[in-house]
Protein backbone atom coordinates (compact mmCIF):
# COMPACT_ATOMS: atom_id res chain seq x y z
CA UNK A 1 101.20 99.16 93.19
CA UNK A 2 97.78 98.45 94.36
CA UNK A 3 97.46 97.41 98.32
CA UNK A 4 95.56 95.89 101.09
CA UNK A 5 92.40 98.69 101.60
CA UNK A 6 91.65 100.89 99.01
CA UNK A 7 93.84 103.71 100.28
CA UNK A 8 93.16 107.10 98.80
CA UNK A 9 91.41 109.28 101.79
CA UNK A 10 87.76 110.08 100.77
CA UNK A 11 86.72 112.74 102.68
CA UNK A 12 88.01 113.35 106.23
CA UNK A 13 85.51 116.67 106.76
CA UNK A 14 87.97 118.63 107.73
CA UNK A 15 88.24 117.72 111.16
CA UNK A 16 91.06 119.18 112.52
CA UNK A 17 93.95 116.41 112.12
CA UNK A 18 97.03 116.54 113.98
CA UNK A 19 99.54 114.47 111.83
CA UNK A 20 103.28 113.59 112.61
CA UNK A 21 106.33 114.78 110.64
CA UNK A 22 110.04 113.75 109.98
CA UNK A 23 112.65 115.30 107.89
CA UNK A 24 111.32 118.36 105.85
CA UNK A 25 113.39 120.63 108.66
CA UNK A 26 111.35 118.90 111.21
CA UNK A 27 114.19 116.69 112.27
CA UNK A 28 113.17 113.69 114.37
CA UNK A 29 109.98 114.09 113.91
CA UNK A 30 107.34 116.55 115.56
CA UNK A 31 103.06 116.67 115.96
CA UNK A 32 101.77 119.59 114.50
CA UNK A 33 98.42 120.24 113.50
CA UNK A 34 97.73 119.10 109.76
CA UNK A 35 97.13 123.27 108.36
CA UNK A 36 100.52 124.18 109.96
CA UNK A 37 102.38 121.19 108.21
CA UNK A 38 104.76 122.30 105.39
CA UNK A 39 107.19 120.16 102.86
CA UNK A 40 109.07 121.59 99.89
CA UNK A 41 107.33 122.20 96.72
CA UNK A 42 110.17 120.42 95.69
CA UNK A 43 109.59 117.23 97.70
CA UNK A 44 110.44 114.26 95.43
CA UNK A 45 106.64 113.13 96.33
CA UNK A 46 104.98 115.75 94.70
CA UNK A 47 107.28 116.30 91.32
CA UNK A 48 107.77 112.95 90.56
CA UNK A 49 106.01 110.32 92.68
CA UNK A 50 109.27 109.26 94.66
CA UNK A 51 107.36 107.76 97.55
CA UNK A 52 105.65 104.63 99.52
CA UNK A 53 103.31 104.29 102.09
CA UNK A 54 101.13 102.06 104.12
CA UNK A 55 97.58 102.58 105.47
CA UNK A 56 96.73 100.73 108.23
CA UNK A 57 93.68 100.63 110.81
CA UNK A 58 93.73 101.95 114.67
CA UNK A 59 91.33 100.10 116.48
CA UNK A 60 90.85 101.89 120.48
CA UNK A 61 93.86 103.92 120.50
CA UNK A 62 96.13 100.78 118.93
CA UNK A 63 97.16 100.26 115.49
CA UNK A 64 96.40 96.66 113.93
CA UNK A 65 99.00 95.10 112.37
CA UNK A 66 101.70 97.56 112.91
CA UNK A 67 105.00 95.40 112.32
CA UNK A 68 103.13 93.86 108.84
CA UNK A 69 103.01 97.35 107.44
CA UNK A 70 106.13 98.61 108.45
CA UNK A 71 108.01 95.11 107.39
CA UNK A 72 106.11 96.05 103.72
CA UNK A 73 107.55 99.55 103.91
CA UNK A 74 110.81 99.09 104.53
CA UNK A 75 110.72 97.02 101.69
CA UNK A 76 109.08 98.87 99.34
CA UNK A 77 111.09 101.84 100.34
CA UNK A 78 114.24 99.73 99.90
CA UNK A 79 112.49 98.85 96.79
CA UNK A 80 112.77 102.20 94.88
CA UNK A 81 115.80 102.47 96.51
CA UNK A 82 115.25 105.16 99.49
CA UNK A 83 117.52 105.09 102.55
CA UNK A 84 117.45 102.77 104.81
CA UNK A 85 114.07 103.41 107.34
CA UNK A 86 114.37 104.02 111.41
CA UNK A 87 111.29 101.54 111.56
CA UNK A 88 110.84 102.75 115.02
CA UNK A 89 111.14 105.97 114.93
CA UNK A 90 107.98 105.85 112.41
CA UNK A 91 106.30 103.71 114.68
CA UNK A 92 107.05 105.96 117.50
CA UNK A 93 105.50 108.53 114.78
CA UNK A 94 101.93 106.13 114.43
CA UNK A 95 101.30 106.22 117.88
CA UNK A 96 102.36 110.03 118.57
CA UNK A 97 100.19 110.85 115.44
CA UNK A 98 97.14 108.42 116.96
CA UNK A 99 97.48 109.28 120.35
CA UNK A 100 97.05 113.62 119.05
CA UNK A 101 93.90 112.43 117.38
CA UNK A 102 91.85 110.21 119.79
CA UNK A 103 88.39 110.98 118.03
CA UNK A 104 89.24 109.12 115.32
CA UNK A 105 87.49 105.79 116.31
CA UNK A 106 88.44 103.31 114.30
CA UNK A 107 91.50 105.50 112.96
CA UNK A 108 92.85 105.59 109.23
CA UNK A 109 96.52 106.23 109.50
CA UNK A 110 97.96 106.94 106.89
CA UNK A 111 102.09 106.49 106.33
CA UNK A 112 103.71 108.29 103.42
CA UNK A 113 107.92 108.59 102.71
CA UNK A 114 109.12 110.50 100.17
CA UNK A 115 112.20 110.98 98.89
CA UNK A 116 112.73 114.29 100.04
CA UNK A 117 113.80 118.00 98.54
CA UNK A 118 114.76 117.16 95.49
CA UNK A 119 115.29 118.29 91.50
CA UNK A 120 112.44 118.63 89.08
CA UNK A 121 113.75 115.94 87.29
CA UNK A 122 114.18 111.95 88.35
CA UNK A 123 117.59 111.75 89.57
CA UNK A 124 117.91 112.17 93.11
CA UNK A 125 120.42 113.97 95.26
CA UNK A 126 120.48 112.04 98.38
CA UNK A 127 118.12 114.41 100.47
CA UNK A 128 116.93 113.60 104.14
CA UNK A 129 113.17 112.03 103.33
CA UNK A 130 110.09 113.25 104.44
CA UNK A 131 108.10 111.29 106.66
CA UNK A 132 104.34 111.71 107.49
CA UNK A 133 101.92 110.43 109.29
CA UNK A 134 98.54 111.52 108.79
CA UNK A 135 95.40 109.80 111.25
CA UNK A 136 91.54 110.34 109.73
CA UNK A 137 88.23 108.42 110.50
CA UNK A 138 87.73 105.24 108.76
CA UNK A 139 84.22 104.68 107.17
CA UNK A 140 82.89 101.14 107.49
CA UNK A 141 82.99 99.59 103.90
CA UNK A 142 79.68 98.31 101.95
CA UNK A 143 78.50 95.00 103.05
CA UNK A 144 78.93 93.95 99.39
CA UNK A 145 80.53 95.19 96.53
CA UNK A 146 80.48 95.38 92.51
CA UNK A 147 83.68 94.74 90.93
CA UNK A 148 84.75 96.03 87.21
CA UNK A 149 87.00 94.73 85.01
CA UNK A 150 89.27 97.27 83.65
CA UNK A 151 90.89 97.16 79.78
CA UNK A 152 94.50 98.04 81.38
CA UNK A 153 97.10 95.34 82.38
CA UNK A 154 99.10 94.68 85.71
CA UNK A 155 102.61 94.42 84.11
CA UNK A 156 104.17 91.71 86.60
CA UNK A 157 107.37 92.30 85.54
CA UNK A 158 107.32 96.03 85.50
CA UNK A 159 110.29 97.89 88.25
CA UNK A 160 106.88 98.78 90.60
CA UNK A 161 105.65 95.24 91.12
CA UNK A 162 105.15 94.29 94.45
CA UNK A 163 105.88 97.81 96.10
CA UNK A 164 103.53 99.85 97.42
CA UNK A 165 104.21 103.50 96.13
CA UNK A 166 102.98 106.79 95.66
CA UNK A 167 102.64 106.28 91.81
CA UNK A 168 98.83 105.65 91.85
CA UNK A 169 97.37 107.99 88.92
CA UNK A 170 96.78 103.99 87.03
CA UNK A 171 94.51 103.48 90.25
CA UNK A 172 92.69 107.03 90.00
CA UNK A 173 91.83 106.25 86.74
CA UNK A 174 90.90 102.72 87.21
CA UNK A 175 88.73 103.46 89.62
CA UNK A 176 87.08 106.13 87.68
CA UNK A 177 86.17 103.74 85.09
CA UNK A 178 84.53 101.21 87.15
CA UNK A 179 83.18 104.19 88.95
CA UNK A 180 81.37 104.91 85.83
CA UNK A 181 79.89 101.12 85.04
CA UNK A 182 78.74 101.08 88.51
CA UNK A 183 81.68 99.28 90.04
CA UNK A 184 83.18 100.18 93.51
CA UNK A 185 86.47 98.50 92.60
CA UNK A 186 88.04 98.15 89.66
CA UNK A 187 89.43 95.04 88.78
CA UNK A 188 93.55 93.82 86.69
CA UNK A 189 94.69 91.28 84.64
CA UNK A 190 98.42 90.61 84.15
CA UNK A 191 99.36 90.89 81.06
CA UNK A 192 99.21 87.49 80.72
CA UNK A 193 95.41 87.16 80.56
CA UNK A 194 95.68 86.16 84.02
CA UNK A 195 93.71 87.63 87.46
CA UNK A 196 96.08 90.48 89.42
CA UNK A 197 94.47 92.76 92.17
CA UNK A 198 92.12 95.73 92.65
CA UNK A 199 93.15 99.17 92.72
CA UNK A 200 93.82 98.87 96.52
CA UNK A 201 92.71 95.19 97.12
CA UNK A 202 93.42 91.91 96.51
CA UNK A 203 91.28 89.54 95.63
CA UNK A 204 89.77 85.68 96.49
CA UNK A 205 87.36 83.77 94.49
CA UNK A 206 86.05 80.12 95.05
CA UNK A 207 85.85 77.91 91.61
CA UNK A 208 85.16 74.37 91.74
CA UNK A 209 84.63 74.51 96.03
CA UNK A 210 88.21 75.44 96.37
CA UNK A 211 89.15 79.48 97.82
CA UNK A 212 92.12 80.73 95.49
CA UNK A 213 93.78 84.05 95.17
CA UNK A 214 96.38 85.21 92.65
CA UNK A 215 99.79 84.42 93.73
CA UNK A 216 102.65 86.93 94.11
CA UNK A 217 104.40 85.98 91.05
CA UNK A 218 100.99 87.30 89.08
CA UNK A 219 102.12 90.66 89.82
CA UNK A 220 99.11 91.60 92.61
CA UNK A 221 101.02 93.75 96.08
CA UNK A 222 101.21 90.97 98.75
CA UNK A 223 98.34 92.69 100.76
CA UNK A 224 98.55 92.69 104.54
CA UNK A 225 94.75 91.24 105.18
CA UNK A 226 94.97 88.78 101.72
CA UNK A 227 98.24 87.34 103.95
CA UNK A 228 96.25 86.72 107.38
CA UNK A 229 93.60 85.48 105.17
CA UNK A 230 95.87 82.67 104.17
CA UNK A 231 97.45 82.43 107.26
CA UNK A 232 94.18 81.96 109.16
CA UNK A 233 91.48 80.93 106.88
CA UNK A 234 93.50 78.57 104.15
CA UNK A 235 93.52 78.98 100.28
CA UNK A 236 95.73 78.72 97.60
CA UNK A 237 97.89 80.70 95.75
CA UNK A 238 96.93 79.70 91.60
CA UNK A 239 97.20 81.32 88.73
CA UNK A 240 93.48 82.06 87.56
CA UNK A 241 92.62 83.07 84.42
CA UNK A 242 90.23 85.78 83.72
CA UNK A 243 87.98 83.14 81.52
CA UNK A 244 87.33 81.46 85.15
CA UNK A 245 85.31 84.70 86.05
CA UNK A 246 82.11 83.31 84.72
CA UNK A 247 82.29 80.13 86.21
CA UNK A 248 83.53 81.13 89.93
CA UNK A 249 80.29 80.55 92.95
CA UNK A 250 81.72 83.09 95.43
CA UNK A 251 84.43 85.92 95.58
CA UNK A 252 85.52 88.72 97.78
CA UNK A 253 88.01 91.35 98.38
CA UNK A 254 90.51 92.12 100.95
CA UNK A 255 91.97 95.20 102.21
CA UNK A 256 92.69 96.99 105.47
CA UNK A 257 89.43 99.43 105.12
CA UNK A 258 87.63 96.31 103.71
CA UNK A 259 88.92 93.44 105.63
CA UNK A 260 86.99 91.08 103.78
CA UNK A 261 84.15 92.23 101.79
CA UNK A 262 82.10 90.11 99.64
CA UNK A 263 81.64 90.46 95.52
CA UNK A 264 78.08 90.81 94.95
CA UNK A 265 78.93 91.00 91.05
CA UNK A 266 81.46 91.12 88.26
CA UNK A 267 81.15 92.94 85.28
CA UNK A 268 77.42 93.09 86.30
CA UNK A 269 76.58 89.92 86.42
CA UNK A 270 75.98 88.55 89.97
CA UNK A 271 77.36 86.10 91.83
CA UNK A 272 74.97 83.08 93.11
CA UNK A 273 75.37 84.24 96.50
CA UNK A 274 77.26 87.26 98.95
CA UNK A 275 78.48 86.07 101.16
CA UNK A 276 78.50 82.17 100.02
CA UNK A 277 79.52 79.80 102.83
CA UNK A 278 83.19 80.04 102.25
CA UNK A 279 83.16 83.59 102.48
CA UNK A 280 80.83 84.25 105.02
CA UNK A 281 83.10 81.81 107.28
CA UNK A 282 86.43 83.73 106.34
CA UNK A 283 84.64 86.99 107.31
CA UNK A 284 84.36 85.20 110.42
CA UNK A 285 87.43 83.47 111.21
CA UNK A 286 89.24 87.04 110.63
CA UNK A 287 87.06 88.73 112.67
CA UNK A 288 87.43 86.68 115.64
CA UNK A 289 91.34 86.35 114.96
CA UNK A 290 91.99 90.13 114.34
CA UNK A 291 89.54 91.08 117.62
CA UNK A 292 92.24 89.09 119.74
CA UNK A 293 95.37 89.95 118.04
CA UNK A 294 96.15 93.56 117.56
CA UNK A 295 99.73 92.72 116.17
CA UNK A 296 99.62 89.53 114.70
C-alpha cells in the first residue's frame, strides 16, 4: 500500500493545472483544465477507495521511468481486479497531460484509476473506469530525514499487499503520528516484528557493512527507485528485524520524490553519520544512472 515517493500532493498553489481524463463521459481521453474536470460523485474512488495509481517524476518535458510505473499499475489494477488497462493509451495520457503543463519543472504526475460510476456499496457493476492524470511541481526533498516508528503493523498477508492503491487513510494517519514526534516519515513493521516500508517509501539500512532492504515477501510495495537501487547499486533483500534498528551505522529511504534520501535519525536517536559512505555512494551511482537513462 505504501510506494516509491511519498505520494500525497502537498500543496500545488493553485497553479492552474491542466490534467488528462479517460472514461467519466470523457471517452478516450481529453486535456481539460483541472477546475473544469468532473467524475461522478459516485465514482468507485471516492465511496469506497476502488482505485490505484502511480506517481512518477518528469524531468525536461520526459517522464522517468515510465514503463516501471505503468508495468506496477497494470498490476496492481489487475490486482483488485479492474479491467484490463490500455497501457498506452495512459501513457499517451502522461505525456498529453505533461506536455499542457510545461512549467512544471521537474513535474509530479500523478496517475489515478478508479473503478468507475459505481454503487455506494462494494460490489461493483462493471462500469467504464476513470482515468486521470494530474501534473504539479515537485519540491526537492530534505537533504536528510527523521524517521518514526509507528505502533501499527504492515499485514503481509493482507488482500492489499504489494498493490499500490487508493486506500491510504493507514498512511494519513501514520504520517500524522510521526508528524507529531518530529518524524518526516513514518516508519512499519510486519506483523511479524519484522522491518516493512514507509508510508510512501521503502527503506535501506547498512548493519554489520552490508546495505539490506526488506524483501517483498515482508509485505513492503516493490518501490520503483528501491528496484534500480538494487539493480544499480547492489544490496540484499533480508528479513531485518526491528531489534537491528539500534545497531544499524547508516540508513536511507527511497522514493520517486526522494530518490534516495538519507536517515539522519530513528526514533530520535541519530545515526553515526548522513550520508555514511555507502549511502552517500548510492546517492551517487543513481544519480549518474537516472541522469542518462530516462526509461530504464
Amino acid at each position: 500500500m505504501a510506494g516509491s515517493g511519498h505520494e500525497e500532493i502537498h500543496d500545488e498553489g493553485m497553479t492552474a493545472m491542466r490534467v488528462w481524463i479517460a472514461g467519466a463521459g470523457y471517452g478516450r481521453g481529453r486535456v481539460l483544465d483541472a477546475e473544469e474536470a468532473r467524475i461522478s460523485v459516485l465514482d468507485h474512488g471516492i465511496t469506497v477507495g476502488d482505485g490505484v495509481f502511480e506517481t512518477l517524476k518528469g524531468v525536461a518535458g520526459q517522464p522517468f521511468a515510465l514503463t516501471r510505473h505503468l508495468r506496477r499499475l497494470a498490476h496492481s489494477a489487475a490486482g483488485i481486479g479492474l479491467p484490463a488497462l490500455d497501457l498506452d493509451l495512459i501513457a499517451d495520457g502522461v505525456r498529453q497531460a505533461m506536455d499542457a503543463n510545461p512549467e512544471m519543472e521537474p513535474a509530479r504526475v500523478r496517475i489515478t484509476v478508479t473503478g468507475g460510476s459505481g454503487p455506494l456499496g462494494s460490489e461493483r457493476t462493471g462500469a467504464e473506469p476513470t482515468c486521470i492524470v494530474a501534473v504539479g511541481p515537485f519540491p526537492a526533498a530534505a537533504a536528510t530525514a527523521d524517521v518514526t516508528v509507528v505502533p501499527w503493523k504492515r499485514n503481509e498477508n493482507g488482500a492489499l499487499t504489494g498493490l499500490k492503491t487508493t486506500s491510504y487513510a493507514e498512511n494519513v494517519l501514520a504520517l500524522e503520528y510521526a508528524k507529531e514526534r518530529g518524524g518526516a516519515e513514518a516508519i512499519f513493521a510486519n506483523t511479524v516484528g519484522d522491518l516493512c516500508e514507509g508510508t510512501g517509501s521503502n527503506i535501506f539500512v547498512v548493519l554489520d557493512g552490508r546495505l539490506l532492504t526488506p524483501p517483498l515477501w515482508a509485505g513492503p510495495l516493490a518501490g520503483i527507485t528501491r528496484e534500480l537501487v538494487l539493480e544499480w547499486a547492489g544490496g540484499e533483500e533480508v528479513n531485518i528485524p526491528m531489534s537491528a534498528l539500534g545497531r544499524i551505522s547508516e540508513a536511507f529511504l527511497t522514493s520517486t520524490g526522494r530518490d534516495v534520501q538519507p536517515i539522519r535519525a530513528i526514533d530520535g536517536r541519530a545515526l553515526p553519520a548522513a550520508p555514511g559512505p555507502v549511502t552517500r555512494k548510492t546517492m551517487e551511482v543513481f544519480a549518474e544512472r537516472a541522469a542518462t537513462n530516462m526509461d530504464p
